[in-house]
N, C-alpha and C. Protein backbone atom coordinates (compact mmCIF):
# COMPACT_ATOMS: atom_id res chain seq x y z
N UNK A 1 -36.54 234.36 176.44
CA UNK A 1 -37.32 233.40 177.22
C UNK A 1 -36.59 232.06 177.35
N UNK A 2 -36.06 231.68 176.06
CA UNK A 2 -35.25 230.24 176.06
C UNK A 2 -33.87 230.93 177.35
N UNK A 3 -33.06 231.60 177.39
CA UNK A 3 -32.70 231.48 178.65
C UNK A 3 -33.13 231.75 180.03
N UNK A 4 -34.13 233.02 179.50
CA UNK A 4 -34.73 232.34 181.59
C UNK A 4 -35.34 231.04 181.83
N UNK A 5 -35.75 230.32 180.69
CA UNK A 5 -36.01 228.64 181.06
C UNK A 5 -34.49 228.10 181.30
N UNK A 6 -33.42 228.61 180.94
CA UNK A 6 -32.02 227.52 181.39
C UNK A 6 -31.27 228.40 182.64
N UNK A 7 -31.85 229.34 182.29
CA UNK A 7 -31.50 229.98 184.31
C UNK A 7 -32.58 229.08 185.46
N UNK A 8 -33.77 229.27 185.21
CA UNK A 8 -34.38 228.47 185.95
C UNK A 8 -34.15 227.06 186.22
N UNK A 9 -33.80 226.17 185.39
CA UNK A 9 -33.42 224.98 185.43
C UNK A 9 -32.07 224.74 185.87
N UNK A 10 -31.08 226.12 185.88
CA UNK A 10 -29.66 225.63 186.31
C UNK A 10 -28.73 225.00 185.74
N UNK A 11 -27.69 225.00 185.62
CA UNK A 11 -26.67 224.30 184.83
C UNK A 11 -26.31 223.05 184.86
N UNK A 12 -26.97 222.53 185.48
CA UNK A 12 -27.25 220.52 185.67
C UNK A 12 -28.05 220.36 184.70
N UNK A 13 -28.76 220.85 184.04
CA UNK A 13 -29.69 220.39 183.04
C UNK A 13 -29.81 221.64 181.71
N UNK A 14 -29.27 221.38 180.63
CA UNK A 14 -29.17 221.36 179.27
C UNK A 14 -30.44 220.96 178.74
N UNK A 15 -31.24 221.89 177.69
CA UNK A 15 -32.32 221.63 176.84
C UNK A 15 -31.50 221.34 175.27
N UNK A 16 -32.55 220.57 174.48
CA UNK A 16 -32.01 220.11 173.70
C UNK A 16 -33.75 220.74 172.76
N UNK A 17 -32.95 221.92 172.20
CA UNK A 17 -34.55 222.71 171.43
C UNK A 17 -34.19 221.88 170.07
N UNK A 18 -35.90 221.55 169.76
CA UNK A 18 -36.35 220.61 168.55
C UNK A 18 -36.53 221.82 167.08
N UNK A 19 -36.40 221.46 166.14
CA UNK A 19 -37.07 222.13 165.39
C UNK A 19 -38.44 221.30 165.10
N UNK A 20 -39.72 221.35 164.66
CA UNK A 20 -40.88 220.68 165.30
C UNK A 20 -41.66 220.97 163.63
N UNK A 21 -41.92 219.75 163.05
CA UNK A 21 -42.35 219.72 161.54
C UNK A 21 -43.87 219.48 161.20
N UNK A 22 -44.62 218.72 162.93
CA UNK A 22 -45.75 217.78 162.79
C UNK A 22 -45.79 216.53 161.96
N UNK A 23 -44.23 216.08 162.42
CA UNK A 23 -44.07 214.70 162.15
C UNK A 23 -44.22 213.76 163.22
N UNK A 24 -43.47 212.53 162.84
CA UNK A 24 -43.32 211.21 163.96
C UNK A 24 -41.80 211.05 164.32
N UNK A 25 -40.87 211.76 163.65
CA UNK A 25 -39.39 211.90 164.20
C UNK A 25 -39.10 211.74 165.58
N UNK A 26 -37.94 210.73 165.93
CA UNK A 26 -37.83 211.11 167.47
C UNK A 26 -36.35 211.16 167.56
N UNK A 27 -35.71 212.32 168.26
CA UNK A 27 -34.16 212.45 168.59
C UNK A 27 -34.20 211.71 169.58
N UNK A 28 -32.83 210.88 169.73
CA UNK A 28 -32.30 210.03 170.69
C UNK A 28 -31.42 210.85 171.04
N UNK A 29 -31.58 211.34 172.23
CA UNK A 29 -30.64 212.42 173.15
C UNK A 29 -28.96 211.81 174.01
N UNK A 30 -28.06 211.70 173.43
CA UNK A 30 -27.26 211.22 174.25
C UNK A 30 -26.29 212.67 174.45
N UNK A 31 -26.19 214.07 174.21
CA UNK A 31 -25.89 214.83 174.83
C UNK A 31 -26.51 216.23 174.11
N UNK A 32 -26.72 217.27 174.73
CA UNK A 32 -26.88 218.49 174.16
C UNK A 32 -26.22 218.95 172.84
N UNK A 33 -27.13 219.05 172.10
CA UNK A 33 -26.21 219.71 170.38
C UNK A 33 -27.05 220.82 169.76
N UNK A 34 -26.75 221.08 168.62
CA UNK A 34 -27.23 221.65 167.66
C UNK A 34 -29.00 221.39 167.55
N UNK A 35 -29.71 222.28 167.00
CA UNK A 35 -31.23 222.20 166.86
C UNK A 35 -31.64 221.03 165.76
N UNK A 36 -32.24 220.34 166.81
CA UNK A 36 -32.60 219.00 165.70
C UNK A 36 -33.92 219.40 165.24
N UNK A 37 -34.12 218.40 164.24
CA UNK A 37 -35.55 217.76 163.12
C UNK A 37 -36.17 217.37 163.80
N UNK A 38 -37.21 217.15 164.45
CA UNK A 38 -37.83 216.48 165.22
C UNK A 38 -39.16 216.58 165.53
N UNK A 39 -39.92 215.74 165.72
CA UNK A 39 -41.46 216.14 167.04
C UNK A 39 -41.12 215.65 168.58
N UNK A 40 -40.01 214.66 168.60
CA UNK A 40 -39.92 213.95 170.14
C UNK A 40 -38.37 213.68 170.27
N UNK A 41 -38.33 213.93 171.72
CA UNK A 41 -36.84 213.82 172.30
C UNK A 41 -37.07 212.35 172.90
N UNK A 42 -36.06 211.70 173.06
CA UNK A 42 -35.80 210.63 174.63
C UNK A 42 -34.23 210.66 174.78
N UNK A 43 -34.71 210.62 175.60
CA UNK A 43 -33.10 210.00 176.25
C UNK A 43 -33.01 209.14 177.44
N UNK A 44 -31.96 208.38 178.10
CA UNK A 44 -31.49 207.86 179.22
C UNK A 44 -30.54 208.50 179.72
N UNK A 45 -29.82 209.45 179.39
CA UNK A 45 -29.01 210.26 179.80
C UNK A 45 -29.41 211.55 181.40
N UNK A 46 -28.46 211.34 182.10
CA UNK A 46 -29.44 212.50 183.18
C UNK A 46 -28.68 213.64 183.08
N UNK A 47 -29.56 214.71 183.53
CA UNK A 47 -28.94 216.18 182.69
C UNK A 47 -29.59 216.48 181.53
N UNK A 48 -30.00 215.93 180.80
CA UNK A 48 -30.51 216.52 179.24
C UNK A 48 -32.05 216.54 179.45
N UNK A 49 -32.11 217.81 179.13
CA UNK A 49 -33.77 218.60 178.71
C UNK A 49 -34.72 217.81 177.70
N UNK A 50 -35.61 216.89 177.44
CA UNK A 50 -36.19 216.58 176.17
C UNK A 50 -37.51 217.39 176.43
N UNK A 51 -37.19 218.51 175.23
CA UNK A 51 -38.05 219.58 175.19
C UNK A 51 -39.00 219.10 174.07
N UNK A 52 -40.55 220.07 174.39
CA UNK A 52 -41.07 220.61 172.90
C UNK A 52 -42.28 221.77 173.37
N UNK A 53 -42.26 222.28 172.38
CA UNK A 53 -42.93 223.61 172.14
C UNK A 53 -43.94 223.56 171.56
N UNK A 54 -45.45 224.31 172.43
CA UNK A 54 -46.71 224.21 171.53
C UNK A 54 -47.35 225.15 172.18
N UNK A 55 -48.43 225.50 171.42
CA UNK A 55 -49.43 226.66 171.72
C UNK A 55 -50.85 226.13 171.65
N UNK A 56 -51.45 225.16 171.42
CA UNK A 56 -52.66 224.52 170.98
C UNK A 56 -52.22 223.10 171.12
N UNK A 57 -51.70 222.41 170.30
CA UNK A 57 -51.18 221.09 170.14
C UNK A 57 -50.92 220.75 171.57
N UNK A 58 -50.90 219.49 171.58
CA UNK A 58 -50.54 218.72 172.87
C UNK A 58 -49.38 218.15 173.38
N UNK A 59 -48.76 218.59 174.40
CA UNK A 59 -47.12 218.35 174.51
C UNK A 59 -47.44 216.64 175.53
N UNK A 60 -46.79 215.86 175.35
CA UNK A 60 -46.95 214.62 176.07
C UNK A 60 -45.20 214.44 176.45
N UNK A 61 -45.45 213.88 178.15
CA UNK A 61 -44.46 213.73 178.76
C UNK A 61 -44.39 212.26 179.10
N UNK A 62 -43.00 211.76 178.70
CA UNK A 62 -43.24 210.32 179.62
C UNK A 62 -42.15 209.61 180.57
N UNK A 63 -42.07 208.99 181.22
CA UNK A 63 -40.70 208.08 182.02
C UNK A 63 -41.41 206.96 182.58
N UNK A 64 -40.61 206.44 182.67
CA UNK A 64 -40.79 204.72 183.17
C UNK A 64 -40.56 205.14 184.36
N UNK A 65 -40.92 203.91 185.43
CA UNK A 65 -41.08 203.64 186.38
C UNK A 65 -39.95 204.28 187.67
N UNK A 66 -39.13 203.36 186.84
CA UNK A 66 -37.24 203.31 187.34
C UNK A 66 -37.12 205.06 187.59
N UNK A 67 -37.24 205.94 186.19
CA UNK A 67 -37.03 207.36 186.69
C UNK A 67 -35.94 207.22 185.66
N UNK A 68 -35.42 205.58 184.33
CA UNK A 68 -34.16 206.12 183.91
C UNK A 68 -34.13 206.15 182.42
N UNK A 69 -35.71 206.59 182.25
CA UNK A 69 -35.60 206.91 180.44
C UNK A 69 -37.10 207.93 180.56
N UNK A 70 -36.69 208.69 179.85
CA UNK A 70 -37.48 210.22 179.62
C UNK A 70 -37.82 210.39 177.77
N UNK A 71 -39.22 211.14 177.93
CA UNK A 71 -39.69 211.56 176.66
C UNK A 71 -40.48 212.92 176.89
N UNK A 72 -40.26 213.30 175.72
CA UNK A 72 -41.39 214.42 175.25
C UNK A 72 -41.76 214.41 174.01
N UNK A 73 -43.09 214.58 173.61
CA UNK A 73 -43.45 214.44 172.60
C UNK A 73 -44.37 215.52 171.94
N UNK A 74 -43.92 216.38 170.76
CA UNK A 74 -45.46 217.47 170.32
C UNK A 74 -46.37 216.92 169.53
N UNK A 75 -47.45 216.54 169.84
CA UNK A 75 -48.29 215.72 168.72
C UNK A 75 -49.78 217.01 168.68
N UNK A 76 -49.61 217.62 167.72
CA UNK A 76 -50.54 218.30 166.70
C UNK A 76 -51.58 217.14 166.40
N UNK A 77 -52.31 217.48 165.49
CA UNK A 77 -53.66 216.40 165.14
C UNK A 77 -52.99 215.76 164.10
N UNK A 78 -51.96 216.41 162.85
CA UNK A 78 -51.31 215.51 162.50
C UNK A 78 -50.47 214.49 162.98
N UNK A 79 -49.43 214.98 163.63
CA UNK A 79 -48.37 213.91 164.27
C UNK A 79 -49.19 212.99 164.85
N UNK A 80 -50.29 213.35 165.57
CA UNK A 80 -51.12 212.35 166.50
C UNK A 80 -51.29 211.08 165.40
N UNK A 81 -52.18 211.33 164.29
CA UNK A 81 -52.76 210.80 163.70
C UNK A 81 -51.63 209.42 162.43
N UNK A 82 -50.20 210.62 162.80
CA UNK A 82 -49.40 209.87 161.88
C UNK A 82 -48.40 208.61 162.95
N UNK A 83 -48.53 208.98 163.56
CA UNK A 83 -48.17 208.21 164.95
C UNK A 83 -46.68 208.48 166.02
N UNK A 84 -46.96 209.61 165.91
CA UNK A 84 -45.52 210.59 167.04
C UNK A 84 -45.78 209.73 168.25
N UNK A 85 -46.96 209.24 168.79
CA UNK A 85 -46.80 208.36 170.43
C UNK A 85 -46.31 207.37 170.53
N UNK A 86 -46.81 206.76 169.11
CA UNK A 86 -46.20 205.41 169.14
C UNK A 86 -44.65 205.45 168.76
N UNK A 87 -44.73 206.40 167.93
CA UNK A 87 -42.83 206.06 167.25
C UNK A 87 -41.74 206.52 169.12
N UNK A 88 -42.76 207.80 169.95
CA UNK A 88 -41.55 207.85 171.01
C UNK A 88 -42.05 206.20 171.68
N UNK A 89 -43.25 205.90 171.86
CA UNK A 89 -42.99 204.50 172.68
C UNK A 89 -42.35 203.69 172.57
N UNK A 90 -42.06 203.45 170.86
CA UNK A 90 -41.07 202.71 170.64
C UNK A 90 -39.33 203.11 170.70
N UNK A 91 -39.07 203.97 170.25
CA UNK A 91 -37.76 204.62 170.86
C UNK A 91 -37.83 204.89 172.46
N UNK A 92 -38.28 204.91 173.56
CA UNK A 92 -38.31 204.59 174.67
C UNK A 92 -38.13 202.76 175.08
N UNK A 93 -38.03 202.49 174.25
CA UNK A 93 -38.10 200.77 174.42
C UNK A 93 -38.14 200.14 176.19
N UNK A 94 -39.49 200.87 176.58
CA UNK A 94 -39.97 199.95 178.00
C UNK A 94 -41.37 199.36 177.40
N UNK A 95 -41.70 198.43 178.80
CA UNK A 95 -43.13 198.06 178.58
C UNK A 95 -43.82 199.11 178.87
N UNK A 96 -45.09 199.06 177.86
CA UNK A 96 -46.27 199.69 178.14
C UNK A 96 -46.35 199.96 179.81
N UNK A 97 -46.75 198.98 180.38
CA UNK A 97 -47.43 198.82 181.70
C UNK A 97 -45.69 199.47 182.50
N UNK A 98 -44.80 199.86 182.40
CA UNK A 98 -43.83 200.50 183.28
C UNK A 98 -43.97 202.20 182.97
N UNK A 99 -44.66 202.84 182.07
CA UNK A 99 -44.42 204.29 181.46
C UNK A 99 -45.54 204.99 182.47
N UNK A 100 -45.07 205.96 182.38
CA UNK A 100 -46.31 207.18 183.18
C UNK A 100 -46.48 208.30 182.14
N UNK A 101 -47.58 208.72 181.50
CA UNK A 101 -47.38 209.87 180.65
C UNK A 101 -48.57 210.46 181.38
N UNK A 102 -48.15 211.79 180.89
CA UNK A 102 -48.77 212.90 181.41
C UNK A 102 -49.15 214.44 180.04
N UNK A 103 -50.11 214.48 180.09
CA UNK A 103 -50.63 215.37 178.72
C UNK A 103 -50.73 216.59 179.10
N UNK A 104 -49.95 217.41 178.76
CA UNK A 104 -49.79 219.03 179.00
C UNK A 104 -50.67 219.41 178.86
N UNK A 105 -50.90 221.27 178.67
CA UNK A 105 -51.74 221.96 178.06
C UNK A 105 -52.25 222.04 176.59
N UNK A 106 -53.54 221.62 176.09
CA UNK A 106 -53.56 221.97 174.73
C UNK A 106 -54.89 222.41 174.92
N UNK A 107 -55.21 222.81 173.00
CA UNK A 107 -56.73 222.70 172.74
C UNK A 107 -57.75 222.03 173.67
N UNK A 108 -58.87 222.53 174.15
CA UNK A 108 -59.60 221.91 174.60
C UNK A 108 -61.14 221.40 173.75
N UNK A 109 -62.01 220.45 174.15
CA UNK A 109 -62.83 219.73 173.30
C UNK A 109 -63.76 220.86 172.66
N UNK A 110 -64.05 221.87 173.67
CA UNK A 110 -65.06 222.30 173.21
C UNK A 110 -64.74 223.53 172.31
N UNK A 111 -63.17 223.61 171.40
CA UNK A 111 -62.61 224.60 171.06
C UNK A 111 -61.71 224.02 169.73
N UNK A 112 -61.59 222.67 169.86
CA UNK A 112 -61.29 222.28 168.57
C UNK A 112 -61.70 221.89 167.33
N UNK A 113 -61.93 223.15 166.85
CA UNK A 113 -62.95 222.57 165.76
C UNK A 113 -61.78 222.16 164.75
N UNK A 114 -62.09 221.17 163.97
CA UNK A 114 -61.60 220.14 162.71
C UNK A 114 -62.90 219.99 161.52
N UNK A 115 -62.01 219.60 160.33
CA UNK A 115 -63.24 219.18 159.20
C UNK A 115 -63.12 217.86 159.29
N UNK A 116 -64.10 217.50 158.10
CA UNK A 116 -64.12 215.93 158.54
C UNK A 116 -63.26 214.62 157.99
N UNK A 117 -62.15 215.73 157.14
CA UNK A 117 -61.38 214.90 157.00
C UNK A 117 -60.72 214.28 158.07
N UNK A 118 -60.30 215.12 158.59
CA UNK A 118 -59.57 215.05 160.13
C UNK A 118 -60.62 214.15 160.57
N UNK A 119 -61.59 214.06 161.00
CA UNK A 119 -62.50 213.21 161.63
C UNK A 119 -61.92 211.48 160.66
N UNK A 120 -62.50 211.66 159.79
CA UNK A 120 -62.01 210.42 158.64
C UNK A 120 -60.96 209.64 158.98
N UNK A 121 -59.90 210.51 159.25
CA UNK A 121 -58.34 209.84 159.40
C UNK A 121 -58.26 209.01 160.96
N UNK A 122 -58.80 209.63 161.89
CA UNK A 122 -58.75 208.97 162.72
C UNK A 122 -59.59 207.81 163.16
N UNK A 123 -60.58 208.02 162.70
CA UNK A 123 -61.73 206.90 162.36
C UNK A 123 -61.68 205.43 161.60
N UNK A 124 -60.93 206.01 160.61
CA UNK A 124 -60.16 205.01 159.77
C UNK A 124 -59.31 203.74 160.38
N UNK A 125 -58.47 204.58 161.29
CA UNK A 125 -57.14 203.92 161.90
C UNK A 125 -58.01 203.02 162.90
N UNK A 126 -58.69 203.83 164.05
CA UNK A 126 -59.18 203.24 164.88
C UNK A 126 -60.78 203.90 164.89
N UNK A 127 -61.63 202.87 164.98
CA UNK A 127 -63.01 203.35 164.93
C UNK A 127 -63.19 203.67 166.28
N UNK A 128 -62.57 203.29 167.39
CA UNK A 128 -63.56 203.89 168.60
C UNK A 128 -62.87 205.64 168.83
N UNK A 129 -62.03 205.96 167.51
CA UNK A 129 -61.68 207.33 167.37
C UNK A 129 -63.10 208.17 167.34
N UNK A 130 -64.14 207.72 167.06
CA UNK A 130 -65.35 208.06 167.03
C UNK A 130 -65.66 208.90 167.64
N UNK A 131 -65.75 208.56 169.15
CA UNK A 131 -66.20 208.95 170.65
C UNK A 131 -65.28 210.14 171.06
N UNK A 132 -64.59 210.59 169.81
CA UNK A 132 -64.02 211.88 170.54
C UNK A 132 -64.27 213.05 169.57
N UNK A 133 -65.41 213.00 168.56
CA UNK A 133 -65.56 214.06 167.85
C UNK A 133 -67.47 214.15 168.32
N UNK A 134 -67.47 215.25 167.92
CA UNK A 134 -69.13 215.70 168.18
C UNK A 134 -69.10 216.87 167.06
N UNK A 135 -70.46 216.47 166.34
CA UNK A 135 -70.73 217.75 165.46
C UNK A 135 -70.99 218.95 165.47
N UNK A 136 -70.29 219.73 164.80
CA UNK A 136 -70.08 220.96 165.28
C UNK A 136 -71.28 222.04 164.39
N UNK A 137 -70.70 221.96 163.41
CA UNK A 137 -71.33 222.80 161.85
C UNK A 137 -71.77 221.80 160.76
N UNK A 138 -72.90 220.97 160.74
CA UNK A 138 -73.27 219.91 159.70
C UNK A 138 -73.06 220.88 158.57
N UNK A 139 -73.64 221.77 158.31
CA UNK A 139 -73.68 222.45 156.89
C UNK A 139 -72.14 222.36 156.45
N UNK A 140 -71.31 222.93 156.80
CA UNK A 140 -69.66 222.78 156.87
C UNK A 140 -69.06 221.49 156.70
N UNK A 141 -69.65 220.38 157.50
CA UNK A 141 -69.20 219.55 158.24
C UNK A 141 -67.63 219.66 158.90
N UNK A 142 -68.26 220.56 160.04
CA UNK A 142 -66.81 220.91 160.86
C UNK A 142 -67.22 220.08 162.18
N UNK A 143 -66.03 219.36 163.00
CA UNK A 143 -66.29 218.64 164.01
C UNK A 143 -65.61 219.80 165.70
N UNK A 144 -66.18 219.29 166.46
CA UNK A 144 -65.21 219.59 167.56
C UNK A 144 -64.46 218.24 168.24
N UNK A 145 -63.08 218.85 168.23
CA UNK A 145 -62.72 217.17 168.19
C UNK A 145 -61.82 217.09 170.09
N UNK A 146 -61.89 216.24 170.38
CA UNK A 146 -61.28 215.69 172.17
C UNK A 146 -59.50 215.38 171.53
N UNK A 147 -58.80 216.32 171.75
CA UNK A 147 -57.12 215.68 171.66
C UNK A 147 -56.47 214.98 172.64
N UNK A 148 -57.47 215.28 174.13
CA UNK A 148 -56.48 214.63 174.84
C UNK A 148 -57.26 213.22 174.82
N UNK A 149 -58.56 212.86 174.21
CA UNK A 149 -59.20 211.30 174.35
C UNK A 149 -58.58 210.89 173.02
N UNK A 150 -58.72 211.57 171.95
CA UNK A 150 -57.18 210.97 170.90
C UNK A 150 -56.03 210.31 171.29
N UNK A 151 -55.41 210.81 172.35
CA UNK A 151 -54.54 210.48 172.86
C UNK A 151 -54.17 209.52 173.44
N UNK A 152 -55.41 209.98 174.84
CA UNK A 152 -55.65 208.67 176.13
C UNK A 152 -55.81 207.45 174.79
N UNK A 153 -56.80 207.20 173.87
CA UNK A 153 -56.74 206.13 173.22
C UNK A 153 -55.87 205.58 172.50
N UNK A 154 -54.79 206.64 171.58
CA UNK A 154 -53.82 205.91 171.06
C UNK A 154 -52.90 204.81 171.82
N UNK A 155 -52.53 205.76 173.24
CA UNK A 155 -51.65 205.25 174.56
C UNK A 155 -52.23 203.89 175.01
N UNK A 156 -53.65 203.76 175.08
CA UNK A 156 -54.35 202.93 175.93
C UNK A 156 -54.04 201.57 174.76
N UNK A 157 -54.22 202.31 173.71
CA UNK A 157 -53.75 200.90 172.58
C UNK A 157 -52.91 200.26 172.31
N UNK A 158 -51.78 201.12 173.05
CA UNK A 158 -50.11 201.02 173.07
C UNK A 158 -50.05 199.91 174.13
N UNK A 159 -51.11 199.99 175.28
CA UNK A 159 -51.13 199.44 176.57
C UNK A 159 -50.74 199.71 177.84
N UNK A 160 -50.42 201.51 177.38
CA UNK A 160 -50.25 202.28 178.75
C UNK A 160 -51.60 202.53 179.17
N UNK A 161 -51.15 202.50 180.60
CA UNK A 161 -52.41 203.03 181.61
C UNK A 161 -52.29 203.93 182.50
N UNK A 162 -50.89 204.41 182.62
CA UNK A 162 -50.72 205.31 183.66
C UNK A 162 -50.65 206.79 182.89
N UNK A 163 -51.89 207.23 182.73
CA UNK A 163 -52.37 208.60 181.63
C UNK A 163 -52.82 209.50 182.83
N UNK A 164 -51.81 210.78 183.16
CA UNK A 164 -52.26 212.29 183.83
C UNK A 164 -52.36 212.97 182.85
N UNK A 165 -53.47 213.86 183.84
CA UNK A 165 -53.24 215.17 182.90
C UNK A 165 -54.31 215.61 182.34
N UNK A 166 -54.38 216.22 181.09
CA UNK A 166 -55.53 216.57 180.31
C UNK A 166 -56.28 217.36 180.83
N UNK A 167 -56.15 218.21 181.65
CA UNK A 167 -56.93 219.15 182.41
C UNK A 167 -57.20 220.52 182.09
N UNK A 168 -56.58 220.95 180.89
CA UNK A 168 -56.45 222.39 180.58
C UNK A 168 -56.64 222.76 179.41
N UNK A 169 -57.30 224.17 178.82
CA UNK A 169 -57.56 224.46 177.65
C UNK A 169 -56.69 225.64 177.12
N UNK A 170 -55.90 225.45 176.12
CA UNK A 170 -54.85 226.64 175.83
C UNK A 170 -55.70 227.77 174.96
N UNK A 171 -56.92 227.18 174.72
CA UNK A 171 -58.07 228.61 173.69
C UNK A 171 -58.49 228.72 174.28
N UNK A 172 -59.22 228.75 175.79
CA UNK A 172 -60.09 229.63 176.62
C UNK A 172 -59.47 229.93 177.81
N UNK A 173 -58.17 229.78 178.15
CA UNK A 173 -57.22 230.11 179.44
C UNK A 173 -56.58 231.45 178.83
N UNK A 174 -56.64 232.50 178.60
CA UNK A 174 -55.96 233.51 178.52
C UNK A 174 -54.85 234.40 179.00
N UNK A 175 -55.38 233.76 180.41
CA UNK A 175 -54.32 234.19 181.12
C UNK A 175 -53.30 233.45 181.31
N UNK A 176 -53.18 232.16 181.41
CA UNK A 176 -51.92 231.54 181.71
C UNK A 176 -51.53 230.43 180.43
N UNK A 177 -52.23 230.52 179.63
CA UNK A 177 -51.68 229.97 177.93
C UNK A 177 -51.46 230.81 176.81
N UNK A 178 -50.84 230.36 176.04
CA UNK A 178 -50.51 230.95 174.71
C UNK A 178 -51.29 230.01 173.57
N UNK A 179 -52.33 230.55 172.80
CA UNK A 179 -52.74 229.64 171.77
C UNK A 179 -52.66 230.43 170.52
N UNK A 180 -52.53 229.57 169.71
CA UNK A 180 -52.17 229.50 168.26
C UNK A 180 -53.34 230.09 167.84
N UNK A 181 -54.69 229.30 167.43
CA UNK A 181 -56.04 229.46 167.28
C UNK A 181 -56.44 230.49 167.85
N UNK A 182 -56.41 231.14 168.48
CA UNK A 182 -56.69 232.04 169.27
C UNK A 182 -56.35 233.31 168.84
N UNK A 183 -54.93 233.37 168.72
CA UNK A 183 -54.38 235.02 168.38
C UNK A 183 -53.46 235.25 167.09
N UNK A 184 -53.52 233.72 166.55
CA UNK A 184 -53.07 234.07 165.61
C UNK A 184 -51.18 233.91 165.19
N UNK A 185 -50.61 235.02 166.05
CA UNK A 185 -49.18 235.26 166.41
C UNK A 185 -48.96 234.89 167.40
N UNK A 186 -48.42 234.03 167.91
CA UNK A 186 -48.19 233.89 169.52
C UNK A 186 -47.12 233.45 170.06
N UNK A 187 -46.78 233.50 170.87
CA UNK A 187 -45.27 232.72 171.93
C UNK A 187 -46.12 231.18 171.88
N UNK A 188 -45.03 230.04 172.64
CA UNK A 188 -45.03 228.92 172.81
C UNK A 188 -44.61 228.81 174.46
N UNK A 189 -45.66 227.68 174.45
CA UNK A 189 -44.75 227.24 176.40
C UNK A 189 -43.97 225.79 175.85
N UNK A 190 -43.17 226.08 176.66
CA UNK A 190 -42.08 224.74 176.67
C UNK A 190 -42.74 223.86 177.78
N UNK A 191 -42.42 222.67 177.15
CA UNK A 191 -42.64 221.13 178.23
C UNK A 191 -41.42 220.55 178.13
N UNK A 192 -41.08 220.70 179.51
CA UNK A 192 -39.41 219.86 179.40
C UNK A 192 -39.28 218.44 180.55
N UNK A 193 -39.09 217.92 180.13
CA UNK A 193 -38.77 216.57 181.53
C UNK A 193 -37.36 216.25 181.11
N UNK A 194 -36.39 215.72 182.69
CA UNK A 194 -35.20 215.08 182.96
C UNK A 194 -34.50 213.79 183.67
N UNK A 195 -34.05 213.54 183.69
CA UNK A 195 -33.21 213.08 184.60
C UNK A 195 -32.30 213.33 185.29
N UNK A 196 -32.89 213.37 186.87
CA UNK A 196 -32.14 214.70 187.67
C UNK A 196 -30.81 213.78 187.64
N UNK A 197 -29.94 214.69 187.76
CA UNK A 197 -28.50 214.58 187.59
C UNK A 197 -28.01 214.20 189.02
C-alpha cells in the first residue's frame, strides 16, 4: 500500500513515514530519510510528503497562506492532550491568523467513548474542554468525548481560525475507513500534504 501511495503521488514527491508514539515530537523535514520518531512532520521544503497514519485518532493538516510551509500532525487523545498542535504550531513558526488546518478522518462524538480521567485531563488544562464530553455510562463513569471540538479549541487558543474539516466518523463509516476501535486489527489511511514541486 505504502507504494501505491508513492506511485500515485509520482516521483516529485517523496513521503517521509513517521514512526508514531502518541507523543508531541515534530520532524523538521529538510529531505527524505530513514523512519523517524515522531507524531508531526513540517517542512518548507517542496517535494517532501509530511505524512501520518491513523485509524481512529485524528490526522491534522496545515500550511500557511503563502503555500510555503506544510504540516501534518497525528494527535490521538493523548498527543492532543499533551500538546502535538501546539508543539507543530510552533515548529511551523507562522502566525496563527496566516495557517489553514484541516482535520481528517477520525473517531466520531457519538463513538468515542473515554473514562473520566481522560475527561479530567482536558478539563484541567482548559475548562471550556467541558463542552466536548457528554455522559455516557455514569455507573462506569465513561464519557463520549468530541476530538475534533478538542481540537477546533486547542487551535482556536493557538489563535487559528481557519479550521476545515471534521466531517467524518472512522467507527461508523465502514466502508471507506479503517478504525482501530472498531475491528480491533486494522490497516491505517495516510494523510499526506506538500509542496508542489
Amino acid at each position: 500500500n505504502r507504494e501505491l501511495l508513492q506511485t500515485a503521488l509520482g516521483p516529485a514527491v517523496r513521503c517521509q513515514w513517521l514512526h508514531q508514539v502518541h507523543g508531541i515530537q515534530v520532524a523538521r523535514l529538510k529531505q527524505q530519510g530513514p523512519v523517524l520518531e515522531a507524531d508531526a512532520a513540517m517542512t518548507a521544503r517542496s517535494g517532501i510528503g509530511c505524512l501520518v497514519m491513523t485509524a481512529d485518532c485524528l490526522p491534522v493538516l496545515f500550511c500557511n497562506r503563502q503555500g510555503t510551509r506544510v504540516a501534518a500532525a497525528h494527535a490521538g487523545w493523548r498527543g492532543l492532550a499533551d500538546g502535538v498542535l501546539e508543539a507543530t504550531l510552533a515548529a511551523l513558526n507562522v502566525p496563527a491568523n496566516e495557517l489553514l488546518c484541516w482535520l481528517g478522518p477520525a473517531i466520531g462524538p457519538q463513538a468515542f467513548e473515554v473514562g473520566s480521567e481522560v475527561r479530567q485531563q482536558f478539563c484541567q488544562q482548559h475548562p471550556e474542554a467541558e463542552q466536548a464530553f457528554v455522559s455516557h455510562d455514569p455507573i462506569r463513569g465513561s464519557w463520549l468525548a468530541d476530538i475534533y471540538q478538542l481540537a477546533r479549541l486547542r487551535l482556536q487558543r493557538a489563535g487559528v481560525t481557519a479550521i476545515y474539516g471534521a466531517q467524518a466518523c472512522t467507527y461508523t463509516d465502514r466502508e471507506r475507513f479503517f478504525s482501530y476501535r472498531r475491528e480491533g486489527q486494522t490497516g491505517r489511511m495516510a494523510s499526506v500534504i506538500w509542496i508542489k514541486p
